[in-house]
Structures are given as C-alpha cells and as structure tokens.
N, C-alpha and C. Protein backbone atom coordinates (compact mmCIF):
# COMPACT_ATOMS: atom_id res chain seq x y z
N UNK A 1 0.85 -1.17 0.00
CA UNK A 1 0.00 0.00 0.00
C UNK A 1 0.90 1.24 0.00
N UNK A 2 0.75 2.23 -0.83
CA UNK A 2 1.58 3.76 -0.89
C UNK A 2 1.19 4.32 0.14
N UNK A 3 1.95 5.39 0.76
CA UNK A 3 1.95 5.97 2.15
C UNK A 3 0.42 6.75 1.59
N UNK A 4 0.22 7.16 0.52
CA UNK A 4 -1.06 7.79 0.15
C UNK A 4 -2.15 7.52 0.28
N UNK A 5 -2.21 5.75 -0.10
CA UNK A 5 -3.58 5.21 0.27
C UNK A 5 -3.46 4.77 1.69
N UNK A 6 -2.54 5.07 2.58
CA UNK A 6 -2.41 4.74 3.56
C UNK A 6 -2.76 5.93 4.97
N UNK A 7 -2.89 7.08 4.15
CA UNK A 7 -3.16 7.99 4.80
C UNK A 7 -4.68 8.10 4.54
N UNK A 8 -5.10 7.73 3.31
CA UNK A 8 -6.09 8.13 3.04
C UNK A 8 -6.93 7.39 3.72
N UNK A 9 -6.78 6.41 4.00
CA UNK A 9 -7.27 4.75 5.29
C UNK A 9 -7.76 5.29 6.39
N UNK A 10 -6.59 5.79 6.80
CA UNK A 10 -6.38 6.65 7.96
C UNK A 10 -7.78 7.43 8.51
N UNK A 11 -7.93 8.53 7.55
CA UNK A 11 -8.96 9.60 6.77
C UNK A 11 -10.28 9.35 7.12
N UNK A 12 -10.10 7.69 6.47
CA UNK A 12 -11.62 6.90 6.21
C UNK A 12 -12.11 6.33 7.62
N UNK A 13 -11.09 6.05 7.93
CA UNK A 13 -11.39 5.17 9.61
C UNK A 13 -12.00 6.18 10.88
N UNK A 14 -11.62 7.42 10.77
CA UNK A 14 -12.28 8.43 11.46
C UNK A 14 -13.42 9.01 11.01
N UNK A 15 -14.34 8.21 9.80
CA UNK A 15 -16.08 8.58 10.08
C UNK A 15 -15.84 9.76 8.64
N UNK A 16 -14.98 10.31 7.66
CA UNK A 16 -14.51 11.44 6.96
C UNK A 16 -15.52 10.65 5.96
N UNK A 17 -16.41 11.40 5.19
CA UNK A 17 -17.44 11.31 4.13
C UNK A 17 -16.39 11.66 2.83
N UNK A 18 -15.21 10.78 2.06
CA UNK A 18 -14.91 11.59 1.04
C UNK A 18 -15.85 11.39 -0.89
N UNK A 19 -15.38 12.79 -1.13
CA UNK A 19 -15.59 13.00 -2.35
C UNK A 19 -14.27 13.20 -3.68
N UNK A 20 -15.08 12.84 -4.85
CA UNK A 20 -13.95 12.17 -5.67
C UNK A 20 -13.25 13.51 -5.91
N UNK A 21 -13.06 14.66 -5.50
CA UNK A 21 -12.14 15.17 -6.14
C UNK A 21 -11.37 15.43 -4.63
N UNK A 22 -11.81 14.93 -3.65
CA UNK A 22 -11.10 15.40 -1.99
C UNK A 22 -9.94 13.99 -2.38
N UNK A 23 -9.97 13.39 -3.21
CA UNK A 23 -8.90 12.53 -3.15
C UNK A 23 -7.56 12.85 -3.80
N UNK A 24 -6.34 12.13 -3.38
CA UNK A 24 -5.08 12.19 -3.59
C UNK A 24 -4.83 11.59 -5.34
N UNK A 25 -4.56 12.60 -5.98
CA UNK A 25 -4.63 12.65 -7.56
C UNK A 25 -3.44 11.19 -7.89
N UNK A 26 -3.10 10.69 -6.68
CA UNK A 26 -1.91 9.57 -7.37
C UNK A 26 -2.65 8.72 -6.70
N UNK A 27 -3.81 8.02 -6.02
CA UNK A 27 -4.81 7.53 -5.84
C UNK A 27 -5.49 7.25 -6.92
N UNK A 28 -5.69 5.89 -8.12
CA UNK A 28 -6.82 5.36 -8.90
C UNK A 28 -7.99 5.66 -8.31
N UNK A 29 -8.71 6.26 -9.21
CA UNK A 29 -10.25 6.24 -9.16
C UNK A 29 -10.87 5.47 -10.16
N UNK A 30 -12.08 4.34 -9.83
CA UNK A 30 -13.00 4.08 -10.80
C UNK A 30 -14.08 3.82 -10.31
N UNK A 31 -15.10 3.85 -11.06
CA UNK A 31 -16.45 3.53 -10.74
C UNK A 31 -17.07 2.10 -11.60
N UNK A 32 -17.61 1.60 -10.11
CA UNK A 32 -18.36 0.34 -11.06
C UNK A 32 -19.75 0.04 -10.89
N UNK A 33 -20.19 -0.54 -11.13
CA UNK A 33 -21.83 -0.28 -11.09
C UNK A 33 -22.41 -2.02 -10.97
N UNK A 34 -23.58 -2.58 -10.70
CA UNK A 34 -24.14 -4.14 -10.54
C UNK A 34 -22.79 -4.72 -9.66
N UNK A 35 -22.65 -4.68 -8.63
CA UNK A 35 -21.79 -4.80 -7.67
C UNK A 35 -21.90 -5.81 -7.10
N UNK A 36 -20.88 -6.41 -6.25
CA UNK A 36 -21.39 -7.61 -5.68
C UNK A 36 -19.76 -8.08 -4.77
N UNK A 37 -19.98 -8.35 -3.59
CA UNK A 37 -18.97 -9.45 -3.32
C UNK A 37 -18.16 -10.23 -3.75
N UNK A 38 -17.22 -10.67 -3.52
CA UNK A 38 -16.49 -11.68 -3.88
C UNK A 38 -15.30 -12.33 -3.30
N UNK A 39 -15.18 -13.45 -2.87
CA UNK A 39 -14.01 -13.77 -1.90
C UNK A 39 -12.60 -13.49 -2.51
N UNK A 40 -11.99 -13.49 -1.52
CA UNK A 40 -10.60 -13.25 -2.05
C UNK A 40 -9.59 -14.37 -2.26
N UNK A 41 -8.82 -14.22 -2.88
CA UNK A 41 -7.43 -15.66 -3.12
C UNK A 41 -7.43 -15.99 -1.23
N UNK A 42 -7.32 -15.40 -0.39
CA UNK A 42 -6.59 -15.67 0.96
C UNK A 42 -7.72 -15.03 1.77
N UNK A 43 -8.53 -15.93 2.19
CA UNK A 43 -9.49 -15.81 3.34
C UNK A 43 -8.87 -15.13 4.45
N UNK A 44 -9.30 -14.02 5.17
CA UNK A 44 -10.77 -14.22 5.14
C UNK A 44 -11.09 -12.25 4.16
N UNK A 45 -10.13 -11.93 3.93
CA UNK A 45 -10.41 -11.40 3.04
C UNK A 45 -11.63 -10.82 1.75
N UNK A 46 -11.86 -9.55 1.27
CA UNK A 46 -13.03 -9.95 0.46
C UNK A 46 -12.71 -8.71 -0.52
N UNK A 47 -13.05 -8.97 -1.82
CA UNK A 47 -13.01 -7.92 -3.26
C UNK A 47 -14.13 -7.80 -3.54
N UNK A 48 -14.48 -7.05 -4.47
CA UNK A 48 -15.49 -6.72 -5.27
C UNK A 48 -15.96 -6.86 -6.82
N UNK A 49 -16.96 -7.39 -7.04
CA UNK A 49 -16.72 -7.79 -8.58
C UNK A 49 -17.89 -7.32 -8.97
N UNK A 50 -17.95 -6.39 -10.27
CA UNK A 50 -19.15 -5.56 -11.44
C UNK A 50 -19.32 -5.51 -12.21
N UNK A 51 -19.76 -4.58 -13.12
CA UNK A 51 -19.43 -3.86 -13.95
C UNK A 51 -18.75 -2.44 -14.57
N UNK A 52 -17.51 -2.39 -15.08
CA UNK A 52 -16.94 -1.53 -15.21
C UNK A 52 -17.98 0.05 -15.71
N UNK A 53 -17.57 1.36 -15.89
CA UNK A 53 -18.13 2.49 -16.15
C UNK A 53 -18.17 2.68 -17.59
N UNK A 54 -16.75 1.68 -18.27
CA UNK A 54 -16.83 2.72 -19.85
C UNK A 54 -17.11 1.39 -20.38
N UNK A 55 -16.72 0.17 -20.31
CA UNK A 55 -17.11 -0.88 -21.14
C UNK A 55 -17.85 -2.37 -20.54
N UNK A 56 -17.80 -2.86 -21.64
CA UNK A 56 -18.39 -4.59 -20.91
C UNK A 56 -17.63 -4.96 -20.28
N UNK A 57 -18.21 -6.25 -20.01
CA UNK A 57 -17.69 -7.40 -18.81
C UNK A 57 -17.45 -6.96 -17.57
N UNK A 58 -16.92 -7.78 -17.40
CA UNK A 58 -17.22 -7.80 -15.57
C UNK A 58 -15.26 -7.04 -15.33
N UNK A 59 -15.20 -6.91 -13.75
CA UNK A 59 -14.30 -6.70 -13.83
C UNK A 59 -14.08 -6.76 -11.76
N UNK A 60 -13.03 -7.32 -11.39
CA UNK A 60 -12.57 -7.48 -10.32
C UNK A 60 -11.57 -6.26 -9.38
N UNK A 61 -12.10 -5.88 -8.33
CA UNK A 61 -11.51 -5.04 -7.20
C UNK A 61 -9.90 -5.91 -6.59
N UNK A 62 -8.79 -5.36 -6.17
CA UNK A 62 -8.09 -6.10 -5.49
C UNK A 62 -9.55 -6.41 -4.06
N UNK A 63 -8.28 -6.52 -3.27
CA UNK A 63 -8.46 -6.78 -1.65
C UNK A 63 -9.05 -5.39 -1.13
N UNK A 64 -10.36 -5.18 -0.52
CA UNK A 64 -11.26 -4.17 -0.33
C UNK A 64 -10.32 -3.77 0.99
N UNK A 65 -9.82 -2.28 1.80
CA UNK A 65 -9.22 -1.70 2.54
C UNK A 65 -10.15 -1.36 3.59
N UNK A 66 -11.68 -0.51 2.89
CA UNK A 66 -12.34 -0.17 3.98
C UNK A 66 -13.26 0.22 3.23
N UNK A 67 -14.53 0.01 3.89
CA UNK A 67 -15.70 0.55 2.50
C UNK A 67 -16.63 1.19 3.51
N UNK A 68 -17.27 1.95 3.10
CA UNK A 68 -18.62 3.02 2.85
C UNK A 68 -19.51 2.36 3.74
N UNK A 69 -20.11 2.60 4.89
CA UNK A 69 -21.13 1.59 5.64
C UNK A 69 -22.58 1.60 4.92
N UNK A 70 -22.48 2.75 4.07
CA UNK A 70 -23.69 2.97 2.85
C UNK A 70 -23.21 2.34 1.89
N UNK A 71 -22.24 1.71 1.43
CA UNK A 71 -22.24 1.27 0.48
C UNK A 71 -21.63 1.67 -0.80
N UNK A 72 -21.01 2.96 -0.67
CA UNK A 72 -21.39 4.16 -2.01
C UNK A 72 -19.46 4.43 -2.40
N UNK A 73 -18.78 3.42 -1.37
CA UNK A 73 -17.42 3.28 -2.00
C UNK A 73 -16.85 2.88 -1.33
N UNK A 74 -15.71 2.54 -2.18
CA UNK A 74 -14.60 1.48 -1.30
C UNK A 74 -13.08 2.17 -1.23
N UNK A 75 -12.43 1.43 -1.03
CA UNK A 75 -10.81 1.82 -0.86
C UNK A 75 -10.36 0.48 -0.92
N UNK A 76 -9.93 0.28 -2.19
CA UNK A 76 -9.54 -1.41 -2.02
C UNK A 76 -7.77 -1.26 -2.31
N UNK A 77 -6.61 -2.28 -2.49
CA UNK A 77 -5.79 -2.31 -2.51
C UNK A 77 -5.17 -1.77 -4.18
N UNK A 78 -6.40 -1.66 -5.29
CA UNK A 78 -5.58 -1.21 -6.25
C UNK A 78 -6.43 0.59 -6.70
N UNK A 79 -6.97 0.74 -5.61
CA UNK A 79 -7.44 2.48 -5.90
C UNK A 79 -8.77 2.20 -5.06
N UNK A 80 -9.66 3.86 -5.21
CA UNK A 80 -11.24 4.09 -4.70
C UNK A 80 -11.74 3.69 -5.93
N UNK A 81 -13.04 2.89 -5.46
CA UNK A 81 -14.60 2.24 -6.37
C UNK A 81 -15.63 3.22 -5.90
N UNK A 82 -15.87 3.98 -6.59
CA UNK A 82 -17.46 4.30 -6.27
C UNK A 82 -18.46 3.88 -7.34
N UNK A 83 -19.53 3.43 -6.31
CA UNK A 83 -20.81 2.98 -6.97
C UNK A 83 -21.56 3.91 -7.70
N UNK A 84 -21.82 3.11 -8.93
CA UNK A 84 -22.48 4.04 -9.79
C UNK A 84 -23.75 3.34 -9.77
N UNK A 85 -25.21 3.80 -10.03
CA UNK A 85 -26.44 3.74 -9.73
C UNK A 85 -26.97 3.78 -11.10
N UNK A 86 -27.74 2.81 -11.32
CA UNK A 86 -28.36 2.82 -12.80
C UNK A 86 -29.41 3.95 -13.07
C-alpha cells in the first residue's frame, strides 16, 4: 500500500465522508456499477466484482481496505470504487 492510500485509510477510519475530487490525484479512481462481493485468493479477506463504467464485462476489485457503511465506495488495494447507480 503507498503511504497515500495509507493515509487516506487513515482519513476513512475516522467517520470522513470523502468526495472524488477530496482525493489524492496519485490515488486510482474508478467507478463500477451491478456490484457484488467476492471472496478473495486468501481468506478471510473480500473484493469486489461488477461492472466496469466505460465498457463490458465484468471486472474485479483487489483486496477491499475499507468501505462506505452505505455502500457508495470502497478503498480497495488497487485504488477508490465508487458505486455508480443505474
């Protein structure tokens, strides 16, 4: 994890509501949408698997860091997911 997403953890763990531009520009952003769980290679662990924003198929989250108790985004090990809403 970069000291960036590591601060940004940090951020998240104290209750901080962020928005996509309050984030650290060397921080990945993407949005995925039909969302869903998914276990990880190494229990007990868990990722996320959707649909991407610009094209088909499905597409897999690393290892989720800390997510949204609404639901509405994550912080996983390869950038922030926010949910996109049909």
């Amino acid at each position: 994890m970069t000291p960036e997403m590591e601060r940004l953890r940090e951020r998240l763990q104290t209750g901080w509501q962020p928005k996509p531009d309050e984030i650290d520009m060397r921080i990945r952003q993407r949005r995925i949408r039909d969302w869903q769980f998914a276990p990880s290679f190494s229990p007990p662990e868990a990722a996320i698997i959707g649909r991407p924003e610009s094209r088909e198929g499905v597409i897999r989250t690393d290892v989720i860091l800390w997510i949204d108790a609404g639901l509405r985004w994550a912080l996983c090990e390869d950038g922030m997911w926010w949910w996109l809403s049909e």
